[in-house]
N, C-alpha and C. Protein backbone atom coordinates (compact mmCIF):
# COMPACT_ATOMS: atom_id res chain seq x y z
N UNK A 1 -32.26 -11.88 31.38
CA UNK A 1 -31.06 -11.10 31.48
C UNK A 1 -29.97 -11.65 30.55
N UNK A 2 -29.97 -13.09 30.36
CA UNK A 2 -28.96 -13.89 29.53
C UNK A 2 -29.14 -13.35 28.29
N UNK A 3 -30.36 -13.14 27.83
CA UNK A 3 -30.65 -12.67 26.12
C UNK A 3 -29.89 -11.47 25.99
N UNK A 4 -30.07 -10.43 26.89
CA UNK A 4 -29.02 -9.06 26.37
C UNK A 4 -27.21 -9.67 26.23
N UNK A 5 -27.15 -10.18 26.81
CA UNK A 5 -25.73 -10.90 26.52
C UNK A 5 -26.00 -11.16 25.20
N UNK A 6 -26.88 -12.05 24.55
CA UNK A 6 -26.27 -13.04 23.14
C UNK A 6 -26.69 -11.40 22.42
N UNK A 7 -27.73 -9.83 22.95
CA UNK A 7 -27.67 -9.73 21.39
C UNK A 7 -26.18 -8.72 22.02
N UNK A 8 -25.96 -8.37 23.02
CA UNK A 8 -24.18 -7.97 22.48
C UNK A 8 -23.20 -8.40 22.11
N UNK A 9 -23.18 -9.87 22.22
CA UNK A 9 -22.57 -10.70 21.45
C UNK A 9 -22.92 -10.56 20.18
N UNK A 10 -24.13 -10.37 19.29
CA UNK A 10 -24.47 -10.98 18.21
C UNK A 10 -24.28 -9.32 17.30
N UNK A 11 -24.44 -8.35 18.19
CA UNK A 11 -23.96 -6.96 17.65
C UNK A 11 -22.94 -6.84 17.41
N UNK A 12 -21.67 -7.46 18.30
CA UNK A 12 -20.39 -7.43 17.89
C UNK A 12 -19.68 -8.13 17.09
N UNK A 13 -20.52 -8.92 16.67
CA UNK A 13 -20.22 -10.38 15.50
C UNK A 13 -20.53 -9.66 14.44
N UNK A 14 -21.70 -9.21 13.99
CA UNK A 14 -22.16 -8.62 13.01
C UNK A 14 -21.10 -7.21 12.84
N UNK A 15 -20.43 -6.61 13.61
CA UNK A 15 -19.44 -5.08 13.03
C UNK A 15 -18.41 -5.48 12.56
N UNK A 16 -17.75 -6.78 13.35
CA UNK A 16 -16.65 -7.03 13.16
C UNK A 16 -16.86 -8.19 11.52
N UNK A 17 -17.96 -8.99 11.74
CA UNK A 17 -18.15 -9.03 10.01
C UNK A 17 -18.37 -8.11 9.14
N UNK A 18 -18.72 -6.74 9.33
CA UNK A 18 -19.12 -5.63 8.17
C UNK A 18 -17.97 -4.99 7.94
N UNK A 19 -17.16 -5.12 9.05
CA UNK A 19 -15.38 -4.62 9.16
C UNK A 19 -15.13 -5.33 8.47
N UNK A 20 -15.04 -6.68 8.67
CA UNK A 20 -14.02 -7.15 7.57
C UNK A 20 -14.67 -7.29 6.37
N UNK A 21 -15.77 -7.29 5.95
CA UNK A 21 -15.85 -7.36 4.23
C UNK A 21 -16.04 -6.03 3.98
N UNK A 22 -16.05 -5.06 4.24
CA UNK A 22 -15.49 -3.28 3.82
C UNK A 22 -13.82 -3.49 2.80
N UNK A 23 -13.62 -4.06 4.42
CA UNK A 23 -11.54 -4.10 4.10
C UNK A 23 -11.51 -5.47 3.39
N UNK A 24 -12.01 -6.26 2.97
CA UNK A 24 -11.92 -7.05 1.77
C UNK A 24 -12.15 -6.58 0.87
N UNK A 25 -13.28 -6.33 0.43
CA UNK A 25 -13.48 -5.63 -0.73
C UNK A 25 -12.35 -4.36 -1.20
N UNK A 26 -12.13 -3.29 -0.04
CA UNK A 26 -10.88 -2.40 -0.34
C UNK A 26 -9.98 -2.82 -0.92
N UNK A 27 -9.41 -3.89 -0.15
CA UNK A 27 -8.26 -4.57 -0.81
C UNK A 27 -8.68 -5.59 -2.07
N UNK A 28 -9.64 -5.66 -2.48
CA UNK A 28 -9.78 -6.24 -3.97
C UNK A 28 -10.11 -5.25 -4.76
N UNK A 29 -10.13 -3.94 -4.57
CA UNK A 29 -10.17 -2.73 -5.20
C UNK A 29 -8.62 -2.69 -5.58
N UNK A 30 -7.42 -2.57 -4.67
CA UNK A 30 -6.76 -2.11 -4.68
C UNK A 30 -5.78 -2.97 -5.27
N UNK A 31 -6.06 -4.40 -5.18
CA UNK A 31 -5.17 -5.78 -6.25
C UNK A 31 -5.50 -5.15 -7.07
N UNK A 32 -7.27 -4.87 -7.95
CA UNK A 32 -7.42 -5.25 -9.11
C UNK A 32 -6.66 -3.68 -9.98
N UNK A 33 -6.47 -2.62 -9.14
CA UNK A 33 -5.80 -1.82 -9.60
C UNK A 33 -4.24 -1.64 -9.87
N UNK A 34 -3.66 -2.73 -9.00
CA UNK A 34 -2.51 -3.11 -9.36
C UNK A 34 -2.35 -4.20 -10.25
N UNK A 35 -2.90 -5.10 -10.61
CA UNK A 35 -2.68 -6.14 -11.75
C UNK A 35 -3.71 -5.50 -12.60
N UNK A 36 -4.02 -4.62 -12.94
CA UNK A 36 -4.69 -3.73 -13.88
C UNK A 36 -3.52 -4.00 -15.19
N UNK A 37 -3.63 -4.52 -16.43
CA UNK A 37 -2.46 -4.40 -17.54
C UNK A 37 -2.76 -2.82 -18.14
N UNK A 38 -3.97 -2.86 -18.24
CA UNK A 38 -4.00 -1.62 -19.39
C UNK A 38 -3.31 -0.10 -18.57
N UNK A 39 -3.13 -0.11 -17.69
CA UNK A 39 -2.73 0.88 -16.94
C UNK A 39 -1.34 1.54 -17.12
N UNK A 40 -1.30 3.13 -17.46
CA UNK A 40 0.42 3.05 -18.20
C UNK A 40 0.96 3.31 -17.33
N UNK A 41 2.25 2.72 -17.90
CA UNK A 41 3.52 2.60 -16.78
C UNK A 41 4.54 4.13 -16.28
N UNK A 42 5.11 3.68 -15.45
CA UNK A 42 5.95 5.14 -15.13
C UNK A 42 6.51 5.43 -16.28
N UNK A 43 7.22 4.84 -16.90
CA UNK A 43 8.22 4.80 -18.34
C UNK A 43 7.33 5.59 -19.43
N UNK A 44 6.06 4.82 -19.40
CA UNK A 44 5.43 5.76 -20.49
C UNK A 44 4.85 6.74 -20.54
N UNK A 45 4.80 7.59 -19.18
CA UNK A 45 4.03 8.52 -18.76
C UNK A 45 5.06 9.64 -18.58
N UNK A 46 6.25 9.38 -18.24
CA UNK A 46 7.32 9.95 -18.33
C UNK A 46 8.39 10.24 -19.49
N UNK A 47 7.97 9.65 -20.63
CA UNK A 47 8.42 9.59 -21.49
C UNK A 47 10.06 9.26 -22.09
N UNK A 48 10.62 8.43 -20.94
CA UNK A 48 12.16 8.14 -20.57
C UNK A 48 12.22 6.77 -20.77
N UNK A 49 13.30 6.69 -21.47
CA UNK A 49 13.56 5.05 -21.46
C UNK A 49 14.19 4.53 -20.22
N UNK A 50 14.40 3.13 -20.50
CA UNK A 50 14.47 2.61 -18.88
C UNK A 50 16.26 3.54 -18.52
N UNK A 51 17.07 3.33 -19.27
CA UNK A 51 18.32 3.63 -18.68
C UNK A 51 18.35 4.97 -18.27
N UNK A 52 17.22 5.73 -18.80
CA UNK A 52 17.62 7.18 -18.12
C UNK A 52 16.58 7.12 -16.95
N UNK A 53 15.44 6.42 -16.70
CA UNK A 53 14.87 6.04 -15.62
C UNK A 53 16.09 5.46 -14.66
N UNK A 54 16.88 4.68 -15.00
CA UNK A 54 17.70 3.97 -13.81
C UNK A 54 18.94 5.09 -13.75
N UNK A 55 19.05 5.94 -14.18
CA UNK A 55 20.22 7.14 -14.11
C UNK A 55 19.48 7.70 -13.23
N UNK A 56 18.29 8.08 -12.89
CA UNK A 56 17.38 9.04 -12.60
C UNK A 56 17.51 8.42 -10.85
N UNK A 57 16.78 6.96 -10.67
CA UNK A 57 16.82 6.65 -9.87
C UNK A 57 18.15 6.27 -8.74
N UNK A 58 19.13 5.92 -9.69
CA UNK A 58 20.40 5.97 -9.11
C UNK A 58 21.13 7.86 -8.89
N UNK A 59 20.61 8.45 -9.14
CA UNK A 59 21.01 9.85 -8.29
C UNK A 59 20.01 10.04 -7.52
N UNK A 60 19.18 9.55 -7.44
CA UNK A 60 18.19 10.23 -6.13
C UNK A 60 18.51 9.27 -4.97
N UNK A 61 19.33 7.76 -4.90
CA UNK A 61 20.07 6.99 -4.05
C UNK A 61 20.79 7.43 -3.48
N UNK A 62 22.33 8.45 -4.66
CA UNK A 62 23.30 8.70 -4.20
C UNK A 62 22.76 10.15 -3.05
N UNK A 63 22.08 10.88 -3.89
CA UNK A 63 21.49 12.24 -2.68
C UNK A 63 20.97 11.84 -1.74
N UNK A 64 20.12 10.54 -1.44
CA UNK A 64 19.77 10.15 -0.51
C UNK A 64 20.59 9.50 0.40
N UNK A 65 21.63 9.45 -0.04
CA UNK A 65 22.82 8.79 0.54
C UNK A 65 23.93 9.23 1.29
N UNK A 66 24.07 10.51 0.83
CA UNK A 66 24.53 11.81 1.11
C UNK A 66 24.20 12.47 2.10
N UNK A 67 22.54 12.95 2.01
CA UNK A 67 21.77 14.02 3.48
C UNK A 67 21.23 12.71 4.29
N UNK A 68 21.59 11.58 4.07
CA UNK A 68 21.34 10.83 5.78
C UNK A 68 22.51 11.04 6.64
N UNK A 69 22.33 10.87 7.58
CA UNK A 69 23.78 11.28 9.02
C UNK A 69 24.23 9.75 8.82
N UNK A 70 25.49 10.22 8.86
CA UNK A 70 26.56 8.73 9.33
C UNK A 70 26.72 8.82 10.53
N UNK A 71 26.97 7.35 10.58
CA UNK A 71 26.66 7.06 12.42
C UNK A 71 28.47 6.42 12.08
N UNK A 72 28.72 7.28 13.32
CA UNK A 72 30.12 5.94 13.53
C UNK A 72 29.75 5.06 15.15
N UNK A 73 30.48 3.91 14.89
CA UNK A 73 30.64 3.02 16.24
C UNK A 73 31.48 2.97 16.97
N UNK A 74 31.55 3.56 17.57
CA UNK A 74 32.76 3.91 18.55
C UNK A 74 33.02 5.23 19.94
């Protein structure tokens, strides 16, 4: 009766190791696609230099800044 114990033990050792090297490997998919160099950048795909990139991004702050609700305290 003790042996069905070790193999559900030894079934659940073995998923939870196939779990985690799935999601290891994922996530070394997903580094090597972020430290990828050859990969083009927003800038160059967009065809904007950085200051009209940071014009760009600084109005989508201020609109975002705008349609959130102000909270007062009081």
């Amino acid at each position: 009766m003790t042996w069905q114990l070790w193999v559900v033990i030894t079934l659940v050792a073995a998923g939870i190791v196939i779990l985690a090297v799935t999601r290891m490997r994922h996530a070394q998919d997903v580094f090597s696609d972020i430290t990828r160099l050859d990969r083009p950048t927003e800038s160059s795909r967009a065809g904007l230099s950085g200051d009209e990139l940071a014009e760009a991004r600084a109005r989508a702050r201020h609109a975002a800044a705008e349609a959130a609700p102000r909270r007062s305290h009081g």
